[in-house]
N, C-alpha and C. Protein backbone atom coordinates (compact mmCIF):
# COMPACT_ATOMS: atom_id res chain seq x y z
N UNK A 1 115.02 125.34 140.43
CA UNK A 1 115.73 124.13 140.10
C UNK A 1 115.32 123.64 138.71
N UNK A 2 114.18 123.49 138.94
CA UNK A 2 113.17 123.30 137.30
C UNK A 2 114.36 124.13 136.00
N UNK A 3 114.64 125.18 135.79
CA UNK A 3 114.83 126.14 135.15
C UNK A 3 116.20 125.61 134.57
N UNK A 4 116.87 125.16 135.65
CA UNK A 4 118.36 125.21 135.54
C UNK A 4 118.40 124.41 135.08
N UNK A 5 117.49 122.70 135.20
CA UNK A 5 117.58 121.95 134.83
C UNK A 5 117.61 121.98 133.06
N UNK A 6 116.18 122.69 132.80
CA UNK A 6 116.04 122.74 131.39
C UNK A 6 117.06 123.70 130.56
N UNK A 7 117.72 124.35 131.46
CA UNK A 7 118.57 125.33 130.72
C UNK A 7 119.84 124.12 130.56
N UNK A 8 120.18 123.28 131.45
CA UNK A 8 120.95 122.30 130.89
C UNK A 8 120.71 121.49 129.77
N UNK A 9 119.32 120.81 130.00
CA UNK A 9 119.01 119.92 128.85
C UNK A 9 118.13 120.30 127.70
N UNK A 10 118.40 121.76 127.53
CA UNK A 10 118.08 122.52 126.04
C UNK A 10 118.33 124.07 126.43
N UNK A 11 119.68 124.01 126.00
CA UNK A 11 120.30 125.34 125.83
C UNK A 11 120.42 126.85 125.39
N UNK A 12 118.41 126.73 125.47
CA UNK A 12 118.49 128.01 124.80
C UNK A 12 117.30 128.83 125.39
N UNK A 13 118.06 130.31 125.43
CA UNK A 13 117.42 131.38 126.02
C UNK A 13 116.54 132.54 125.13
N UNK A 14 115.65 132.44 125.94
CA UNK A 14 114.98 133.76 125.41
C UNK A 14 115.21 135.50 125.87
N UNK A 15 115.23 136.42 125.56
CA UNK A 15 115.10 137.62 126.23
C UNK A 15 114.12 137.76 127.05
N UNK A 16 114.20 138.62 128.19
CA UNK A 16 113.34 138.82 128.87
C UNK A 16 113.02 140.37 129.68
N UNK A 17 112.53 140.45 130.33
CA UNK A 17 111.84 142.21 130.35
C UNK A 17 110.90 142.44 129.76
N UNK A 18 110.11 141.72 128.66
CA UNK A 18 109.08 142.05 127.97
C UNK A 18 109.68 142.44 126.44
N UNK A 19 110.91 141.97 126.33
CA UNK A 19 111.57 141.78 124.88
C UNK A 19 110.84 141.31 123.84
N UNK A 20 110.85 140.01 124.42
CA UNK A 20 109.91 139.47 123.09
C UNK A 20 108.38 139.75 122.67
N UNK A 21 107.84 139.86 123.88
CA UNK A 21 106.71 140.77 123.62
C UNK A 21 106.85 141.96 122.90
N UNK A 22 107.12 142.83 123.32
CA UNK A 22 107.53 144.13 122.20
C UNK A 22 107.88 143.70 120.82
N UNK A 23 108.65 142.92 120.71
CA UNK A 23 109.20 142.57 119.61
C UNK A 23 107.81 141.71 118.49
N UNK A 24 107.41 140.57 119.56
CA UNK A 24 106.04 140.25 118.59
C UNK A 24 105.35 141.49 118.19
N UNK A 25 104.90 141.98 118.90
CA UNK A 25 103.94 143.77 119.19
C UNK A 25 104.22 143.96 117.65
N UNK A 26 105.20 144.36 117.64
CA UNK A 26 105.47 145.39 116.62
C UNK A 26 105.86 144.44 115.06
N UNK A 27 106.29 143.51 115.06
CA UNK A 27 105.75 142.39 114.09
C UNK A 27 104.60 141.99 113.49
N UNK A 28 103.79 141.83 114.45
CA UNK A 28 102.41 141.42 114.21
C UNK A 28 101.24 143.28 113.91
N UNK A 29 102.08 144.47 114.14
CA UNK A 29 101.83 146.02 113.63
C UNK A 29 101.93 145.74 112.56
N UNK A 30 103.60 145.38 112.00
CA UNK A 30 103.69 145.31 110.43
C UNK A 30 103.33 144.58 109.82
N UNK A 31 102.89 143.45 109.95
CA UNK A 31 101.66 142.37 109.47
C UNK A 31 100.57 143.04 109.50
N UNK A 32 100.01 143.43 110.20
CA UNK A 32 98.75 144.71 109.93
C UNK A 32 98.68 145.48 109.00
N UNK A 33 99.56 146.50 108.88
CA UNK A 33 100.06 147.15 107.53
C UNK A 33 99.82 146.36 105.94
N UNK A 34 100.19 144.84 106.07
CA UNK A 34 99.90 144.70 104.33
C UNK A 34 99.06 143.81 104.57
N UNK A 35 98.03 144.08 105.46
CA UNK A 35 96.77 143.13 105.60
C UNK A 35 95.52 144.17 105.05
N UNK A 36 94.20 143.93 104.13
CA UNK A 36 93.07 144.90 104.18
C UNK A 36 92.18 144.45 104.54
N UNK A 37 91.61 145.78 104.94
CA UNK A 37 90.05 145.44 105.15
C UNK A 37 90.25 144.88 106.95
N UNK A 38 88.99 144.05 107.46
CA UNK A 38 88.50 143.36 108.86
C UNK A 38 89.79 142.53 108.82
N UNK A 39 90.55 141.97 107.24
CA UNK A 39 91.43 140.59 108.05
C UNK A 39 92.42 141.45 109.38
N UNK A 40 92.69 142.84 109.17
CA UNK A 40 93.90 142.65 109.91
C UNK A 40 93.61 143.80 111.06
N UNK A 41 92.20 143.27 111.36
CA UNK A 41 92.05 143.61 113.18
C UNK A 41 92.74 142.48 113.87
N UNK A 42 92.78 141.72 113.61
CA UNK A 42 93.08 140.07 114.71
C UNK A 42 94.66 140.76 114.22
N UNK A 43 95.63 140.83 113.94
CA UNK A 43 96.73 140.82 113.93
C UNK A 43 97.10 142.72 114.57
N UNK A 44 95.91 144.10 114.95
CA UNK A 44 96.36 144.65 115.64
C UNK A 44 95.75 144.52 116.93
N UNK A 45 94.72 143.74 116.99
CA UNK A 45 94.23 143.67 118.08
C UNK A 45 95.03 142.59 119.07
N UNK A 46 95.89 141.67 118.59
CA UNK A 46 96.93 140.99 119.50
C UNK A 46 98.04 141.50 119.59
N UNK A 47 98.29 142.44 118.28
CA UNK A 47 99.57 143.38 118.42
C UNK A 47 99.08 144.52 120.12
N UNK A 48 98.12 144.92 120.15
CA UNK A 48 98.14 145.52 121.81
C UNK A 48 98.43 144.82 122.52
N UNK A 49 97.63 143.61 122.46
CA UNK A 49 97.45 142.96 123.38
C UNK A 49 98.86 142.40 123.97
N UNK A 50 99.84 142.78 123.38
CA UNK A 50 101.41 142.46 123.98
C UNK A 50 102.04 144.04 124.65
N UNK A 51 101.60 144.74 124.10
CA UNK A 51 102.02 145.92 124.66
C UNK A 51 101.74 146.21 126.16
N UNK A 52 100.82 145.71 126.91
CA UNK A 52 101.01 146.14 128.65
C UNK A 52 102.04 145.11 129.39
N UNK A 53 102.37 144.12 129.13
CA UNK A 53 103.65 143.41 129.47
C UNK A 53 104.83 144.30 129.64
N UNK A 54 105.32 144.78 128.86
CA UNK A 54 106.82 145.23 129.39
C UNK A 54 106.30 147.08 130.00
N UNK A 55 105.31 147.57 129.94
CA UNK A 55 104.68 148.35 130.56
C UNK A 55 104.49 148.32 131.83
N UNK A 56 104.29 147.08 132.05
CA UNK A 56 103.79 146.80 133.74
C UNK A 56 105.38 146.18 134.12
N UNK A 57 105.97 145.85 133.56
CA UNK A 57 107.73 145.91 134.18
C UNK A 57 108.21 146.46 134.40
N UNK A 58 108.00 147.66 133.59
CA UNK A 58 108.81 149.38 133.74
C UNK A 58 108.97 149.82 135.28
N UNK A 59 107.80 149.94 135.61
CA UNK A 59 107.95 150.70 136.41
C UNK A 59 108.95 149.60 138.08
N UNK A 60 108.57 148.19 137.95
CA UNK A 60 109.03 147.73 138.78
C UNK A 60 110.53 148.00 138.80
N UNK A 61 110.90 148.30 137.55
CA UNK A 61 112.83 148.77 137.69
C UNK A 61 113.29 150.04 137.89
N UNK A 62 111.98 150.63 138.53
CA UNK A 62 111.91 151.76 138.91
C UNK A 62 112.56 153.40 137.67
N UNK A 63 112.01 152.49 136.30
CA UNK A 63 112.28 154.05 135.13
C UNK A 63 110.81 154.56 135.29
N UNK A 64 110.84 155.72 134.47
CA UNK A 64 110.02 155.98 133.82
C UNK A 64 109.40 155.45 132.57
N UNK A 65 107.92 155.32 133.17
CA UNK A 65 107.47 153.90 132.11
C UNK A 65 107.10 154.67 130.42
N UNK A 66 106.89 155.78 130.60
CA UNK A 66 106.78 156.74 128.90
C UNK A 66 107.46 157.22 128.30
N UNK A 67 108.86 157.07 129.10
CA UNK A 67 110.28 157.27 128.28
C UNK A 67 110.62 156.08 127.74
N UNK A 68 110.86 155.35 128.78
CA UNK A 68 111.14 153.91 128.66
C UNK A 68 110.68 153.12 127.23
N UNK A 69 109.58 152.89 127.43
CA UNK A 69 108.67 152.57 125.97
C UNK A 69 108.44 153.07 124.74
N UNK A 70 108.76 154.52 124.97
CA UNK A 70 109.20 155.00 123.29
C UNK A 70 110.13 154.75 123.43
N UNK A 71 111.44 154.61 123.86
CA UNK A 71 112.74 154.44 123.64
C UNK A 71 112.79 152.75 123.05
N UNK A 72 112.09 152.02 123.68
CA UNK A 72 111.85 150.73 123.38
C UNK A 72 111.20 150.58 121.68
N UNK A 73 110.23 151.61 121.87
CA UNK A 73 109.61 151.21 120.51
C UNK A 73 110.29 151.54 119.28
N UNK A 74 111.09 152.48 119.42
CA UNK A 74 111.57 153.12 118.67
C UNK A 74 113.31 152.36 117.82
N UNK A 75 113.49 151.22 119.35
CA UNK A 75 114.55 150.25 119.12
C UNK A 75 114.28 148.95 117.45
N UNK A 76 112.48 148.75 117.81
CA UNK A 76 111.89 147.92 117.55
C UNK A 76 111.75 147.87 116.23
């Protein structure tokens, strides 16, 4: 009820499946890339840290979760 409510009184949706996760993931990869040196552990070390989210969804929709995720990453 909660949900519906707020989907009335602010109209906006996010993706879900672990979309946006992936999507930060691999954002916060290429932020890594033009970072040097120690600064840009904190930006791959939270870049994993989004990656078992849509991992641990996979399989509940019953794919294959290592096809699935390169196919995903590769969207990204």
């Amino acid at each position: 009820m909660s949900v519906a409510r707020n989907i009335l009184k602010n109209p906006k949706l996010g993706p879900g499946g672990g979309a946006t996760q992936l999507t930060v993931s691999a954002t916060l990869k290429q932020k890594s890339s033009s970072v040097e040196g120690i600064e840009k552990w904190p930006y791959e070390a939270a870049a994993i840290a989004f990656e078992p989210i849509p991992r641990t969804l996979a399989p509940n929709c019953g794919v294959n979760v290592i096809r699935t995720m390169t196919a995903l990453q590769g969207k990204v």
